[in-house]
N, C-alpha and C. Protein backbone atom coordinates (compact mmCIF):
# COMPACT_ATOMS: atom_id res chain seq x y z
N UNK A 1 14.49 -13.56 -0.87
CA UNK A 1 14.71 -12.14 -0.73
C UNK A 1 14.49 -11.74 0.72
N UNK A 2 15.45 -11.04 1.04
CA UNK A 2 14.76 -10.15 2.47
C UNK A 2 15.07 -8.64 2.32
N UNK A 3 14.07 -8.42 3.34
CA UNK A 3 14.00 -7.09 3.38
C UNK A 3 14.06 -6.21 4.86
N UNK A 4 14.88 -5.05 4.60
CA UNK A 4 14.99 -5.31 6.11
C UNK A 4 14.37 -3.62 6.35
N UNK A 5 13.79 -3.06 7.25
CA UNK A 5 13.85 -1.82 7.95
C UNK A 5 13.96 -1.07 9.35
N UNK A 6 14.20 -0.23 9.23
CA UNK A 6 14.33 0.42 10.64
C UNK A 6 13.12 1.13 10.97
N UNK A 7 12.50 0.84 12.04
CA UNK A 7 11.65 1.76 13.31
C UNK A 7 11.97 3.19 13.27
N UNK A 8 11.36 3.98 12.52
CA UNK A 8 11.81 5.31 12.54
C UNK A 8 10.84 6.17 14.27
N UNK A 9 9.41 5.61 14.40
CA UNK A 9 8.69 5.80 15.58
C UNK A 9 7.78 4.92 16.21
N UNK A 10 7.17 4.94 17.53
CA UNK A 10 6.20 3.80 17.93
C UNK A 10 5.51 3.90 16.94
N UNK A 11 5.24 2.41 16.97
CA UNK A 11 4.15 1.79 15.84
C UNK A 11 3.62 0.47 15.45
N UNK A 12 2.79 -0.23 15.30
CA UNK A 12 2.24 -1.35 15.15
C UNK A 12 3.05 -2.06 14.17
N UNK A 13 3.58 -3.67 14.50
CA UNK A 13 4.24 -4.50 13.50
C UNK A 13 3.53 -4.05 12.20
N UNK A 14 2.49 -4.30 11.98
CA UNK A 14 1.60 -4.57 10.61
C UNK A 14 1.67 -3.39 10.15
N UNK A 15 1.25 -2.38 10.77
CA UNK A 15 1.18 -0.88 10.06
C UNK A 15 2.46 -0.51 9.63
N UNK A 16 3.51 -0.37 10.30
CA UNK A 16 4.96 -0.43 10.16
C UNK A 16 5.69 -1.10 8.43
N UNK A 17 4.94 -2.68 8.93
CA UNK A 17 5.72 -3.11 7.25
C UNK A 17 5.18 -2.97 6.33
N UNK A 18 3.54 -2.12 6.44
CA UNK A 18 2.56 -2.23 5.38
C UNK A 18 3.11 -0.85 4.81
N UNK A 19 3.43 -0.10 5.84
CA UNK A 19 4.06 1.73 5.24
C UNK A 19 5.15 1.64 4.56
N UNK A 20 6.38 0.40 5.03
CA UNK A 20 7.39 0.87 4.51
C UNK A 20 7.80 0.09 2.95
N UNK A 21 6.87 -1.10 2.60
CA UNK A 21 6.81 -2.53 1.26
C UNK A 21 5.38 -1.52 0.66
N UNK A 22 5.57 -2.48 -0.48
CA UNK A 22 4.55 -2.43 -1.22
C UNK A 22 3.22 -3.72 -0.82
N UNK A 23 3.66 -4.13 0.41
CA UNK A 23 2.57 -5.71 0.17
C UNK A 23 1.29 -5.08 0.77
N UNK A 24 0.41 -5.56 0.34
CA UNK A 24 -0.86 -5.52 1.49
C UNK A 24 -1.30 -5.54 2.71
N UNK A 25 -2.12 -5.15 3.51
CA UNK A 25 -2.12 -5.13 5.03
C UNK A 25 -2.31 -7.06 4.79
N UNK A 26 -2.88 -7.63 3.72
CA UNK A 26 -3.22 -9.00 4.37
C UNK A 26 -2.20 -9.93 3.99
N UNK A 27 -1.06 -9.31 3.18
CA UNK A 27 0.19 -9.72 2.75
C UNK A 27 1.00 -9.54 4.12
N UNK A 28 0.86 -8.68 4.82
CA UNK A 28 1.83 -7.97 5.64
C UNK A 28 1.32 -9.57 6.73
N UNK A 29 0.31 -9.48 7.57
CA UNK A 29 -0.28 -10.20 8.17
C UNK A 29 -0.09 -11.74 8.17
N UNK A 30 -0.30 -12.18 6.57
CA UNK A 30 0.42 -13.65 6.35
C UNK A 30 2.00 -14.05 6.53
N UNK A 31 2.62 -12.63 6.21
CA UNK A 31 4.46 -12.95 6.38
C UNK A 31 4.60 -12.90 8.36
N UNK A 32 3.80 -11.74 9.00
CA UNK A 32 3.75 -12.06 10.05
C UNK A 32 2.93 -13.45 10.69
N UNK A 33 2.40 -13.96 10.35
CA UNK A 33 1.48 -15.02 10.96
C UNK A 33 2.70 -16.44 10.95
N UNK A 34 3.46 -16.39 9.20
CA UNK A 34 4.11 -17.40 8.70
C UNK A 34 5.79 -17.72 9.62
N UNK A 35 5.99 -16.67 10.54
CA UNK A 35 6.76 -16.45 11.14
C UNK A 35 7.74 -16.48 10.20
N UNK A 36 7.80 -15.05 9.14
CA UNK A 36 9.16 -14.69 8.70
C UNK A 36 8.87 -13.13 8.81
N UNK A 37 8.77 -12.67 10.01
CA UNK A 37 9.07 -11.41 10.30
C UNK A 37 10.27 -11.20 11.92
N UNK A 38 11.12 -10.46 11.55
CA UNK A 38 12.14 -10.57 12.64
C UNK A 38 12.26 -9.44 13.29
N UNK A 39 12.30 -8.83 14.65
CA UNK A 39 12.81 -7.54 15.62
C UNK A 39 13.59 -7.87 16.23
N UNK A 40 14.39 -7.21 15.86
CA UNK A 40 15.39 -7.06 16.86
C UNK A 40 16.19 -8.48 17.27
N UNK A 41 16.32 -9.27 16.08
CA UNK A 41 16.55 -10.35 16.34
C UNK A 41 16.14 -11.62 16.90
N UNK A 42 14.67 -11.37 17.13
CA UNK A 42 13.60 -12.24 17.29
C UNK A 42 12.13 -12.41 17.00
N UNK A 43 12.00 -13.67 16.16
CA UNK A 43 10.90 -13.88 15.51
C UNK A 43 9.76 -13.10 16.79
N UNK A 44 8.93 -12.31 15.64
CA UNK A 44 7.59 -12.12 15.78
C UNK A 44 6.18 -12.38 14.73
N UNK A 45 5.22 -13.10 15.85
CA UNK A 45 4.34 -13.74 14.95
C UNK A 45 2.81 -12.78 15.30
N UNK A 46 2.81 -11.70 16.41
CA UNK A 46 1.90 -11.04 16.51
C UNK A 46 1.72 -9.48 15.42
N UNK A 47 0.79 -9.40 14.94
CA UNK A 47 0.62 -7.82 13.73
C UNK A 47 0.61 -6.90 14.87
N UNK A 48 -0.02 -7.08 15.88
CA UNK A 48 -0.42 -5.64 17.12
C UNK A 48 1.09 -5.52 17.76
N UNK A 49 2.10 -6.42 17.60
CA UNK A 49 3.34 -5.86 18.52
C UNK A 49 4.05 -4.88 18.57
N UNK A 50 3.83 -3.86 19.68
CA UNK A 50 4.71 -2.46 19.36
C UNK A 50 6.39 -2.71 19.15
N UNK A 51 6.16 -1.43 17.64
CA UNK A 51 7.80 -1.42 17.73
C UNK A 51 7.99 0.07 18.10
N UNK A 52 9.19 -0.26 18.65
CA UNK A 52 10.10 0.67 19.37
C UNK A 52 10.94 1.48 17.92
N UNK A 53 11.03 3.17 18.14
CA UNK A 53 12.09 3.54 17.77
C UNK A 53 13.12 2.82 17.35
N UNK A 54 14.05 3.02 16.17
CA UNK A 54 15.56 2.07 15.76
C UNK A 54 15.47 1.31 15.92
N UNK A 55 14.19 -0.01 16.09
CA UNK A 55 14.44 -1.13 16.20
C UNK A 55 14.81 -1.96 14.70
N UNK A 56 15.09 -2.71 14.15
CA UNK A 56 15.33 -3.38 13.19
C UNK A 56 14.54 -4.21 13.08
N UNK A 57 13.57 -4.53 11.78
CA UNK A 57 12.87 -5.65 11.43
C UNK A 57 13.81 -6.29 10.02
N UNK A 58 13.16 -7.58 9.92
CA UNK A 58 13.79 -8.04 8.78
C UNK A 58 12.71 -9.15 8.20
N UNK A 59 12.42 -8.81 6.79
CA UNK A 59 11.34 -9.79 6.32
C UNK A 59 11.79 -10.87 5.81
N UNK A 60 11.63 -12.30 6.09
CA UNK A 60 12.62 -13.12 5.58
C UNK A 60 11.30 -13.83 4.58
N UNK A 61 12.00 -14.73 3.51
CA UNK A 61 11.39 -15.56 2.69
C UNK A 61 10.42 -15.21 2.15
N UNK A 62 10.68 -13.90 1.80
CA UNK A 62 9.62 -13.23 0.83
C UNK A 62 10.05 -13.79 -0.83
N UNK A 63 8.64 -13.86 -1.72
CA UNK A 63 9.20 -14.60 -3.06
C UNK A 63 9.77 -13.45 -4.07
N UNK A 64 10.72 -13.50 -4.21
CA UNK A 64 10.50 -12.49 -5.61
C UNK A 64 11.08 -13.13 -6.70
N UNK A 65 10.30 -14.00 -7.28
CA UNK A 65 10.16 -14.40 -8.68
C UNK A 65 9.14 -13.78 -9.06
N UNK A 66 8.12 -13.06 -8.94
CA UNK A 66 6.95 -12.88 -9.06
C UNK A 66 7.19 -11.27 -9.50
N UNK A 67 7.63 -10.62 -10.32
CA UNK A 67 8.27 -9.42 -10.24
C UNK A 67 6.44 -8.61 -10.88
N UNK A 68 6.32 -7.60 -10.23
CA UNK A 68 5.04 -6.52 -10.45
C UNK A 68 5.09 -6.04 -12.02
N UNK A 69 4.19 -6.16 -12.90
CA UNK A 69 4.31 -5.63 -14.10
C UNK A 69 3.25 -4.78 -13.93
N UNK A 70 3.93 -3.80 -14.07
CA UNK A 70 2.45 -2.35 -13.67
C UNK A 70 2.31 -1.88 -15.70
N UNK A 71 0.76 -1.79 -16.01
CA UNK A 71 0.31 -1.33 -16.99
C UNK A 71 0.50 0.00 -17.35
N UNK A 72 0.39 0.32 -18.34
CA UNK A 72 0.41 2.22 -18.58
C UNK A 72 -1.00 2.09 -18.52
N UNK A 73 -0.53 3.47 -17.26
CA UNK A 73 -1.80 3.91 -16.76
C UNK A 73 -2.35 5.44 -17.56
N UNK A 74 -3.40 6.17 -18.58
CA UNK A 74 -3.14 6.91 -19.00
C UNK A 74 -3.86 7.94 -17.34
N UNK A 75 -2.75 9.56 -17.29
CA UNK A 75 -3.08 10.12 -16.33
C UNK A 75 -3.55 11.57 -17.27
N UNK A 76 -4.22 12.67 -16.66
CA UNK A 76 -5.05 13.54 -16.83
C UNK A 76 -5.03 14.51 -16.40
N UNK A 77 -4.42 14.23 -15.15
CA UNK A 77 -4.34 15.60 -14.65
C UNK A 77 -3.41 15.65 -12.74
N UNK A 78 -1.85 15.69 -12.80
CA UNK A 78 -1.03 15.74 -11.85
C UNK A 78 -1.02 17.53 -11.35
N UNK A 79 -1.42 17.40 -9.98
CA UNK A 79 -0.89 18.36 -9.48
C UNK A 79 -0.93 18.27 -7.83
N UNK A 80 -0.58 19.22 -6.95
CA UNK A 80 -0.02 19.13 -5.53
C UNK A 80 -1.23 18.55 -4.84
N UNK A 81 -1.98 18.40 -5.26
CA UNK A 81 -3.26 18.10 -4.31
C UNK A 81 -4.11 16.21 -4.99
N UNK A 82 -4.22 16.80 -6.14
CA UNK A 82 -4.69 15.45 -6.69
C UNK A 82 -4.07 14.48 -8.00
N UNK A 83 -4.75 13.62 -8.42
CA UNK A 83 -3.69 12.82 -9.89
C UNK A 83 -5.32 12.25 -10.30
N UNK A 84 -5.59 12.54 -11.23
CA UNK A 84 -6.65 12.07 -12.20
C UNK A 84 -6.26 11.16 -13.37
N UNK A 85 -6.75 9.48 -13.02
CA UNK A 85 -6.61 8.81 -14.13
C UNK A 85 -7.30 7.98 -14.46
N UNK A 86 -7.56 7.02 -15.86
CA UNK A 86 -7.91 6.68 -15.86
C UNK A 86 -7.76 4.53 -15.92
N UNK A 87 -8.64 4.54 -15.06
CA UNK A 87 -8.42 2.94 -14.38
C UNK A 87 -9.06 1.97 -15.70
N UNK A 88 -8.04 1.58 -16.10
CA UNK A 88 -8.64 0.03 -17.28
C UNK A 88 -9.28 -1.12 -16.90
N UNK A 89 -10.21 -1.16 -17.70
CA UNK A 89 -11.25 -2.17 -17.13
C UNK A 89 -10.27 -3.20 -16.70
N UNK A 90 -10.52 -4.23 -16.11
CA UNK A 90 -9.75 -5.69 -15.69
C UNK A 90 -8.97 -5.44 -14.49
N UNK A 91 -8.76 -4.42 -13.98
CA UNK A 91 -7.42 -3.59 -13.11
C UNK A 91 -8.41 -3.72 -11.96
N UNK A 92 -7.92 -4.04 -10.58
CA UNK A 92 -8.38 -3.83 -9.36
C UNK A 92 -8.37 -2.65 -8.59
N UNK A 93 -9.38 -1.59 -8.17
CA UNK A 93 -8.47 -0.53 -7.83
C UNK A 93 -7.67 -0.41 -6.26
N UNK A 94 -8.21 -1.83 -5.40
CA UNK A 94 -6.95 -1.87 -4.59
C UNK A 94 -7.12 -3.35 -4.12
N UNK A 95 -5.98 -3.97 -3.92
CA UNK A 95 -5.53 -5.34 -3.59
C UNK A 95 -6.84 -6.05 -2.39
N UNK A 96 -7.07 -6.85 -3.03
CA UNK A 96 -7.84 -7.83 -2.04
C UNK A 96 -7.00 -8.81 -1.72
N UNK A 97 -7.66 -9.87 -0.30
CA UNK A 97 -6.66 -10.26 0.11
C UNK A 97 -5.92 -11.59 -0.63
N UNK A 98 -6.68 -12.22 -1.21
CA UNK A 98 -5.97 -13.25 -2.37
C UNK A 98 -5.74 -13.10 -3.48
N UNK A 99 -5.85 -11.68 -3.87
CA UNK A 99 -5.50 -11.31 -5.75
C UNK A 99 -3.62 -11.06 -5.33
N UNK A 100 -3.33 -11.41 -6.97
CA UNK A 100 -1.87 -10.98 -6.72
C UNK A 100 -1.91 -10.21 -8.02
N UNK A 101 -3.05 -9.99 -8.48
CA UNK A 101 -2.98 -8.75 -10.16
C UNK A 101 -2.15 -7.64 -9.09
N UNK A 102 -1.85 -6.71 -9.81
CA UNK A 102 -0.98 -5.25 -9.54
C UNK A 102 -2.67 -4.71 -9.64
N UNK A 103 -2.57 -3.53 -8.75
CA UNK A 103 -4.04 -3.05 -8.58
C UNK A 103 -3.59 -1.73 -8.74
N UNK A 104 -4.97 -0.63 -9.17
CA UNK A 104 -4.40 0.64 -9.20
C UNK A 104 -3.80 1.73 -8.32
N UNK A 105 -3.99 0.86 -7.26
CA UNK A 105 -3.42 2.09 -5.73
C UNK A 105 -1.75 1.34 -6.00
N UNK A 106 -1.39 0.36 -6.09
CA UNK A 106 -0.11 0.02 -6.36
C UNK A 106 0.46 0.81 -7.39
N UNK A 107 0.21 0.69 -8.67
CA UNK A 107 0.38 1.69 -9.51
C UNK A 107 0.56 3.16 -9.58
N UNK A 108 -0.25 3.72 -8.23
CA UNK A 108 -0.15 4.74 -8.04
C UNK A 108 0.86 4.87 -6.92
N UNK A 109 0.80 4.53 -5.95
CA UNK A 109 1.85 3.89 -5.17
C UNK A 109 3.53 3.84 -5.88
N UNK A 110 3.27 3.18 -6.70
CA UNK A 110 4.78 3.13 -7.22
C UNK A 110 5.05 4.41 -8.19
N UNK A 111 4.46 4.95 -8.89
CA UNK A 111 4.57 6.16 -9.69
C UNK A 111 4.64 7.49 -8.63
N UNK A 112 3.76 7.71 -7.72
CA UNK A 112 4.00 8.67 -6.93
C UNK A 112 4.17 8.18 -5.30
N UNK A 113 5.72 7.84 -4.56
CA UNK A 113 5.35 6.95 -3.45
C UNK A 113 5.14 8.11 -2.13
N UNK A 114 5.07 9.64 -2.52
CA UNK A 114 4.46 10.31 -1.57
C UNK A 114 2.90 9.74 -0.58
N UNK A 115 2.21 9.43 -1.62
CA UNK A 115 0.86 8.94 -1.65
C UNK A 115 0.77 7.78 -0.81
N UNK A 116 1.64 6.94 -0.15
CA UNK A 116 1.64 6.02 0.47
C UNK A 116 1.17 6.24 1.81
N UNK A 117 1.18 7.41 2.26
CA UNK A 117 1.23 8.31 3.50
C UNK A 117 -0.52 8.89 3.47
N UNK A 118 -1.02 8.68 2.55
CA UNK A 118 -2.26 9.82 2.49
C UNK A 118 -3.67 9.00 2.60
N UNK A 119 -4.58 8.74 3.67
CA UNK A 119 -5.59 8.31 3.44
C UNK A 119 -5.43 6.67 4.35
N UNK A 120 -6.15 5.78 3.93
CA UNK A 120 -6.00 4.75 4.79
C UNK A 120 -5.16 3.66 3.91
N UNK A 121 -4.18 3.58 5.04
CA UNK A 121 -3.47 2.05 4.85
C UNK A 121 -3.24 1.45 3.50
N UNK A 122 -4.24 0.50 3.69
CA UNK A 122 -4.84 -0.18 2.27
C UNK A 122 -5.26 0.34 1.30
N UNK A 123 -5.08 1.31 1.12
CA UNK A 123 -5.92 1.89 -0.10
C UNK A 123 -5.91 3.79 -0.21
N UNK A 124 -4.16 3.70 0.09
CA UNK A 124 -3.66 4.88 -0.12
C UNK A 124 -3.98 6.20 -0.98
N UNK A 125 -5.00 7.40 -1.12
CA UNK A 125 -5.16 7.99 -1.53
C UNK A 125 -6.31 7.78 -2.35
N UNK A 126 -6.91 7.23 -2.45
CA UNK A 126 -8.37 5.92 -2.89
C UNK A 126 -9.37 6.68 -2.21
N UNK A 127 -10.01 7.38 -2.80
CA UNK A 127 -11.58 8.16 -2.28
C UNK A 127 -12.48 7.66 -2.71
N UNK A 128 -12.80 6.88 -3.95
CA UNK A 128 -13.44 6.01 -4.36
C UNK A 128 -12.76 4.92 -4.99
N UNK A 129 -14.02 4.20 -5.73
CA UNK A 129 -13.52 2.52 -6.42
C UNK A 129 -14.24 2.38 -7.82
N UNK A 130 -13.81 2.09 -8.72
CA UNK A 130 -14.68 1.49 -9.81
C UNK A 130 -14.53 -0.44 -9.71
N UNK A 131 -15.49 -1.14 -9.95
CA UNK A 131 -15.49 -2.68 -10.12
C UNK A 131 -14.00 -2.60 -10.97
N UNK A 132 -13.66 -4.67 -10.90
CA UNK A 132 -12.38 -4.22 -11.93
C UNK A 132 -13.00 -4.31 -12.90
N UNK A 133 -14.00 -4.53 -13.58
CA UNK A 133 -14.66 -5.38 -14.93
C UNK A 133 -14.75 -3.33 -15.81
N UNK A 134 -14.81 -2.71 -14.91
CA UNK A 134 -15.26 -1.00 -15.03
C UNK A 134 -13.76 0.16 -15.26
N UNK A 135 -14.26 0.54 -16.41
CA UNK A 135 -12.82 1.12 -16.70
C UNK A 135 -13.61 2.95 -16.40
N UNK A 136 -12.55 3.89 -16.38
CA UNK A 136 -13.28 5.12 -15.93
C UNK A 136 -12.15 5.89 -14.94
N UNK A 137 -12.60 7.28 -15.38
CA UNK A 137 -11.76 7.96 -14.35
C UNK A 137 -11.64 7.95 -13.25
N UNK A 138 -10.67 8.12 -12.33
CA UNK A 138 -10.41 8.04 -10.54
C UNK A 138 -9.77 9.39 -10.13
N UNK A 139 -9.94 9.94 -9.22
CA UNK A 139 -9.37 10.93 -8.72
C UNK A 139 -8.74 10.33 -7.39
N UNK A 140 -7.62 10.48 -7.70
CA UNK A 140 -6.31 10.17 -6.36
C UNK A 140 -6.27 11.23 -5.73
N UNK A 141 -6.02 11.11 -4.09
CA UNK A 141 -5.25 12.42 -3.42
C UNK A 141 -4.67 12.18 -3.11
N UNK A 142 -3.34 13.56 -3.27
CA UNK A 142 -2.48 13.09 -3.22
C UNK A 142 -1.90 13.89 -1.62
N UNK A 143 -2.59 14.68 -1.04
CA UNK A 143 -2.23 15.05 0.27
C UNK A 143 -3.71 14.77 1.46
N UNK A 144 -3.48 14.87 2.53
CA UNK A 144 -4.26 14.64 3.89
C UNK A 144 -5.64 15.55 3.45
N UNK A 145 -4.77 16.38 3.06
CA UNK A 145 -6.15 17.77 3.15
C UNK A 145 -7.36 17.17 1.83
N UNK A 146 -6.75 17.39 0.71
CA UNK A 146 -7.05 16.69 -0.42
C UNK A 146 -7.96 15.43 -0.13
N UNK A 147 -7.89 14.18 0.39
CA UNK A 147 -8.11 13.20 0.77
C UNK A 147 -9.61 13.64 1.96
N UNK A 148 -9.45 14.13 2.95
CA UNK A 148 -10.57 14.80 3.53
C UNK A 148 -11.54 15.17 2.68
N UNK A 149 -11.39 16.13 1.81
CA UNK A 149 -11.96 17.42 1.28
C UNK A 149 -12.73 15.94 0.21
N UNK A 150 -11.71 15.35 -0.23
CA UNK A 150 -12.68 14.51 -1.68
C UNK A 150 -14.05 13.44 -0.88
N UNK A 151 -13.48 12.75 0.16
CA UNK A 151 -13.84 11.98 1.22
C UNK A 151 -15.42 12.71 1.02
N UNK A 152 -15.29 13.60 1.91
CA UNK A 152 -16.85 14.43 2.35
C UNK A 152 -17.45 15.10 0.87
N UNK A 153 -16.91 15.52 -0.08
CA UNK A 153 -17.56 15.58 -1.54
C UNK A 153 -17.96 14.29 -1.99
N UNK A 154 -17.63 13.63 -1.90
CA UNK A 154 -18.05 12.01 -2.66
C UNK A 154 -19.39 11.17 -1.41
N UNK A 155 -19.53 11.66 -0.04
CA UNK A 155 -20.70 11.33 0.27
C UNK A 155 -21.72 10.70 0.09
């Protein structure tokens, strides 16, 4: 499979393919390290390399036999600011770097992909964590402000 995108603004290789895929910052990192990440028509093996505006990347030899089976997640409560649900025991609530389970920021991630944008990187809209063994409600945010505001309440 490849995958290809465009440089919409300056920005870090790694941050760049971690915003625009679903993989992990340490997923992102291994396809860059493995040298199947391409700009502009030439292999890059550094994560810190600035990309330029319109530049073209292309992810090569990514697997997809491995297709994501995301669980029903039961949710509680959707609205402009937050998503309340609840996380099933066994579920990760965000990707470590050698799990390949579907974790709940993916889940959330793929159900609402606004949220990809909100909070840090890895762990998009994620103000807190339950263990995976720990099932229990989570409060997602789902905007900047939201994400702040839960951040400094959860203290």
């Amino acid at each position: 499979m490849k995958i290809n995108i465009i440089a919409k603004r300056i920005e870090r290789l790694d941050k760049l393919i971690s915003s625009n895929t679903d993989f992990s910052r340490s997923e992102v990192v291994e396809i860059i390290e493995k040298n199947c990440c391409v700009v502009d028509g030439k292999i890059q093996n550094k994560k810190s390399t600035i990309i330029s505006p319109d530049s073209k990347i292309e992810i090569l030899s990514v697997n997809s036999s491995e297709k994501k089976t995301y669980k029903k997640i039961n949710t509680y409560l959707v609205d402009e600011d937050i998503i309340v649900v609840e996380k099933p025991a066994n579920m990760i609530t965000h990707r470590a770097s050698k799990n390949n389970d579907v974790s709940l920021c993916e889940h959330i991630v793929n159900s609402y992909p606004e949220i990809k944008s909100v909070g840090d990187i890895d762990r998009p809209g994620i103000v807190h964590r339950l263990d995976k063994d720990t099932s229990g409600l989570m409060i997602i945010a789902r905007s900047a402000n939201a994400y702040e505001k839960l951040k400094e309440m959860i203290k």
